[in-house]
C-alpha atoms as a PDB file:
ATOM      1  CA  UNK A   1     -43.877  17.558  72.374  1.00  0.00           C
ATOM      2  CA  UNK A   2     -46.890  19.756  72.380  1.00  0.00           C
ATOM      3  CA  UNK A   3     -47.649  21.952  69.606  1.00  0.00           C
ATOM      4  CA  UNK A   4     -46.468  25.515  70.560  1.00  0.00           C
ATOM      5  CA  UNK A   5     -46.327  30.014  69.419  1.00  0.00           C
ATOM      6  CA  UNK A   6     -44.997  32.737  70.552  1.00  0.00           C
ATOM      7  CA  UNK A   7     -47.524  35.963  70.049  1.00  0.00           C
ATOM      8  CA  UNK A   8     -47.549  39.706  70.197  1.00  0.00           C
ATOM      9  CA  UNK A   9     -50.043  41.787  71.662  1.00  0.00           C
ATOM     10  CA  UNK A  10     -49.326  44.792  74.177  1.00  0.00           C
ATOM     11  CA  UNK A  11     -45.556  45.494  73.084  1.00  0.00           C
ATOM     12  CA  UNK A  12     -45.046  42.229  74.466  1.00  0.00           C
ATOM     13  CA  UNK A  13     -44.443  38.587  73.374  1.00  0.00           C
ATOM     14  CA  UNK A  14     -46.210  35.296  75.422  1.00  0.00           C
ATOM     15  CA  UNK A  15     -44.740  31.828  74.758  1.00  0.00           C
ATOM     16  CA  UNK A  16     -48.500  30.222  74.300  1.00  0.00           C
ATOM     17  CA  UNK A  17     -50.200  26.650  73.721  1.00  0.00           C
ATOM     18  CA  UNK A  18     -53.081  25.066  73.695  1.00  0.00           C
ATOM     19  CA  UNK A  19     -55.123  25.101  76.789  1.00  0.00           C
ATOM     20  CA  UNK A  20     -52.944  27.865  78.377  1.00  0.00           C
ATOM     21  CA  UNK A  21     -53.603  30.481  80.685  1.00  0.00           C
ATOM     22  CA  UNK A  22     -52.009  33.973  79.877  1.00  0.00           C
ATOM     23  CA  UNK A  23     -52.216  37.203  81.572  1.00  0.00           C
ATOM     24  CA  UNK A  24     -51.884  39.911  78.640  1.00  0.00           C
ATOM     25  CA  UNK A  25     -52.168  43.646  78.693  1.00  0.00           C
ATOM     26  CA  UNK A  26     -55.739  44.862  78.212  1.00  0.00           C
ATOM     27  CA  UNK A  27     -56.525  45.296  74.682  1.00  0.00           C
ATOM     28  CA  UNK A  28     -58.418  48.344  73.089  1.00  0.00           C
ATOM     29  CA  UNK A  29     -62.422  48.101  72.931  1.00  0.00           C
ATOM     30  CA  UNK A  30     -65.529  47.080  74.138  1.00  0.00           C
ATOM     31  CA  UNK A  31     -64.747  42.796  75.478  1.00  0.00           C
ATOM     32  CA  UNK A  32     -66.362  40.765  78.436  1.00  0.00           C
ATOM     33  CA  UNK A  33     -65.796  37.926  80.095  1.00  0.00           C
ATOM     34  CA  UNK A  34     -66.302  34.790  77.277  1.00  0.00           C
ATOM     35  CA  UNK A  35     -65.558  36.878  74.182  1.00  0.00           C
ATOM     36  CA  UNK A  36     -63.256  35.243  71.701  1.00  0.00           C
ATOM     37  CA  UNK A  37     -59.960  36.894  70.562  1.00  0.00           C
ATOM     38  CA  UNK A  38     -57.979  35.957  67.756  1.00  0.00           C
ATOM     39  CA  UNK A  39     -54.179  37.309  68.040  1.00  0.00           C
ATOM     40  CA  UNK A  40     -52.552  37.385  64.137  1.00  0.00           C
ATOM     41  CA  UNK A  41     -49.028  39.180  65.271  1.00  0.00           C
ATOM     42  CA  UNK A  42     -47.851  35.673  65.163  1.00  0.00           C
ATOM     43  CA  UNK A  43     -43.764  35.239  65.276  1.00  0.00           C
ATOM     44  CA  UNK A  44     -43.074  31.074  65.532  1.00  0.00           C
ATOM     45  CA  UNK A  45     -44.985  28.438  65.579  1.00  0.00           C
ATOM     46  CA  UNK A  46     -43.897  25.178  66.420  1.00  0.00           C
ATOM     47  CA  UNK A  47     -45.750  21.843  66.379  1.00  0.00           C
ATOM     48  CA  UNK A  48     -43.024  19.317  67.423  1.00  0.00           C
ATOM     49  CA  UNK A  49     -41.281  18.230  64.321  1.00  0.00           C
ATOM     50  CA  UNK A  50     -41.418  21.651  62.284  1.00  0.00           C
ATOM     51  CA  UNK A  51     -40.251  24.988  63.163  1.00  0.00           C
ATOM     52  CA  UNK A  52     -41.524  27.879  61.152  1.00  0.00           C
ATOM     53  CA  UNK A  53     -40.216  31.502  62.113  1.00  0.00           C
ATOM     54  CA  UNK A  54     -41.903  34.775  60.895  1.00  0.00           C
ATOM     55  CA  UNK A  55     -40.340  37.910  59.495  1.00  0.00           C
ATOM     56  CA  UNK A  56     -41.804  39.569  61.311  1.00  0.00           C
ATOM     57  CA  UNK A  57     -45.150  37.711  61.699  1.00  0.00           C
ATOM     58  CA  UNK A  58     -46.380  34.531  60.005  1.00  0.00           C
ATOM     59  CA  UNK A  59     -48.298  35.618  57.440  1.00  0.00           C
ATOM     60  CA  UNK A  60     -51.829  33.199  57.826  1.00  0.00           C
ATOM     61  CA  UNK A  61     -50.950  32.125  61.388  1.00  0.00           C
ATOM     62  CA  UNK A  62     -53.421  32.554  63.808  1.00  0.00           C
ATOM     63  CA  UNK A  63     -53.678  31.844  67.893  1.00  0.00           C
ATOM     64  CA  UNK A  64     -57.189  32.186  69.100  1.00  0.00           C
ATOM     65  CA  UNK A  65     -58.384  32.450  72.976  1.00  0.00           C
ATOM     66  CA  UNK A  66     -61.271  33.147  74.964  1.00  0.00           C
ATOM     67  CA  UNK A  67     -61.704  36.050  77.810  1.00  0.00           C
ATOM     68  CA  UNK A  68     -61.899  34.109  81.344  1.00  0.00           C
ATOM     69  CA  UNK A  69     -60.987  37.149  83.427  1.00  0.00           C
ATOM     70  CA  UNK A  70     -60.842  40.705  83.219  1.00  0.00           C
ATOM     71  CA  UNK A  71     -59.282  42.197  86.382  1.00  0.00           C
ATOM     72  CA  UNK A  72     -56.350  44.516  87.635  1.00  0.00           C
ATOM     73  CA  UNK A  73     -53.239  43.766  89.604  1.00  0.00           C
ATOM     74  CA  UNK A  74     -52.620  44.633  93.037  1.00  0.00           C
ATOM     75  CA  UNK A  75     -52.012  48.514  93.683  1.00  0.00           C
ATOM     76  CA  UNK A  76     -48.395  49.803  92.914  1.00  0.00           C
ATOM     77  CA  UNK A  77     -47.664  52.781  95.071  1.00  0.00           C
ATOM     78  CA  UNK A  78     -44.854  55.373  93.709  1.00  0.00           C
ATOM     79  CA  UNK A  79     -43.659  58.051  96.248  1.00  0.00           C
ATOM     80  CA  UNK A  80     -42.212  60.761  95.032  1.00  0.00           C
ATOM     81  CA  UNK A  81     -40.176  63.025  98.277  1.00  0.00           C
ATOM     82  CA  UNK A  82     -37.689  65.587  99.131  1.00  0.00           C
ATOM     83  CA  UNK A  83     -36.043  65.908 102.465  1.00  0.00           C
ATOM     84  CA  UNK A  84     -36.340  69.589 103.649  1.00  0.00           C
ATOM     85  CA  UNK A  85     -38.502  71.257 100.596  1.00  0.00           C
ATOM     86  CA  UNK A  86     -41.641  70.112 101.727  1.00  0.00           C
ATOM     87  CA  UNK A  87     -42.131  68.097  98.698  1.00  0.00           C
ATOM     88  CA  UNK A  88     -44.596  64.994  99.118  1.00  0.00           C
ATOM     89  CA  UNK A  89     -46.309  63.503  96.031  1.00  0.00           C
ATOM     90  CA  UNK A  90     -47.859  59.380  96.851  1.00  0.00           C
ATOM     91  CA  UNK A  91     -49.822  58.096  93.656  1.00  0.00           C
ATOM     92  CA  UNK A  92     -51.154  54.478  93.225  1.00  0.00           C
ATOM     93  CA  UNK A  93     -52.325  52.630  89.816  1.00  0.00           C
ATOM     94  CA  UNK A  94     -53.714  49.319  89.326  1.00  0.00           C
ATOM     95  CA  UNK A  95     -52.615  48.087  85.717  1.00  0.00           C
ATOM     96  CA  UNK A  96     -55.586  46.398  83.846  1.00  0.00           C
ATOM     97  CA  UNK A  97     -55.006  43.091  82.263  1.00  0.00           C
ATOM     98  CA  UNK A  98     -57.348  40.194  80.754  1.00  0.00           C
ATOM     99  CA  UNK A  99     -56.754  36.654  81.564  1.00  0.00           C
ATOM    100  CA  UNK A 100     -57.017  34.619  78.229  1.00  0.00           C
ATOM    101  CA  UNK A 101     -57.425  30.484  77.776  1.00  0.00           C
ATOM    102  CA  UNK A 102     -55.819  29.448  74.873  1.00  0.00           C
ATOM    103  CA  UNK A 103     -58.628  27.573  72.565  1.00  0.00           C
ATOM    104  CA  UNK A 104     -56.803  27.103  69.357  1.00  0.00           C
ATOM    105  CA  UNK A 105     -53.601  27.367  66.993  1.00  0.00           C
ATOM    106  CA  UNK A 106     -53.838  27.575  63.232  1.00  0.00           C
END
């Protein structure tokens, strides 16, 4: 069994492994495409025969990855409307996100 984590970043958690591709929320400054990123909210790690679980976070536990993409998803379109009051209101928003390839666990 291959050596896995699960991480936090973006008020969410990824199930993550080596060589993986994730799709996780943009994060806060200045990256391009082939940056490296090191995530340290770490809460398990397993690597087949050991379990170790965080409370919260491992403390030490690292999961590093490298920017391959930086993009946004398709267009969401939210309409708000109310029959007879002339009310109309059509807004769209394209959430950011960075692709990241899994390089490392530690």
């Amino acid at each position: 069994m291959k050596e896995f984590a699960v991480i936090q970043t973006g008020g969410k958690q990824y199930l993550v492994e080596e060589g993986a591709l994730v799709k996780i929320e943009k994060i806060k400054g200045d990256h391009k495409v082939g940056d490296a990123v090191t995530f340290a909210d770490v809460l398990v790690v397993d690597n087949g025969s050991d379990t170790t679980i965080g409370d919260p976070f491992i403390k030490g536990a690292k999961v590093m990855g490298e920017i391959t993409k930086i993009a946004r998803k398709p267009k969401v379109t939210v309409i708000k409307y109310k029959a007879k009051s002339n009310y109309f209101k059509k807004r769209g928003h394209k959430q950011p996100y960075f692709e990241v390839k899994i390089t490392g666990l530690k």
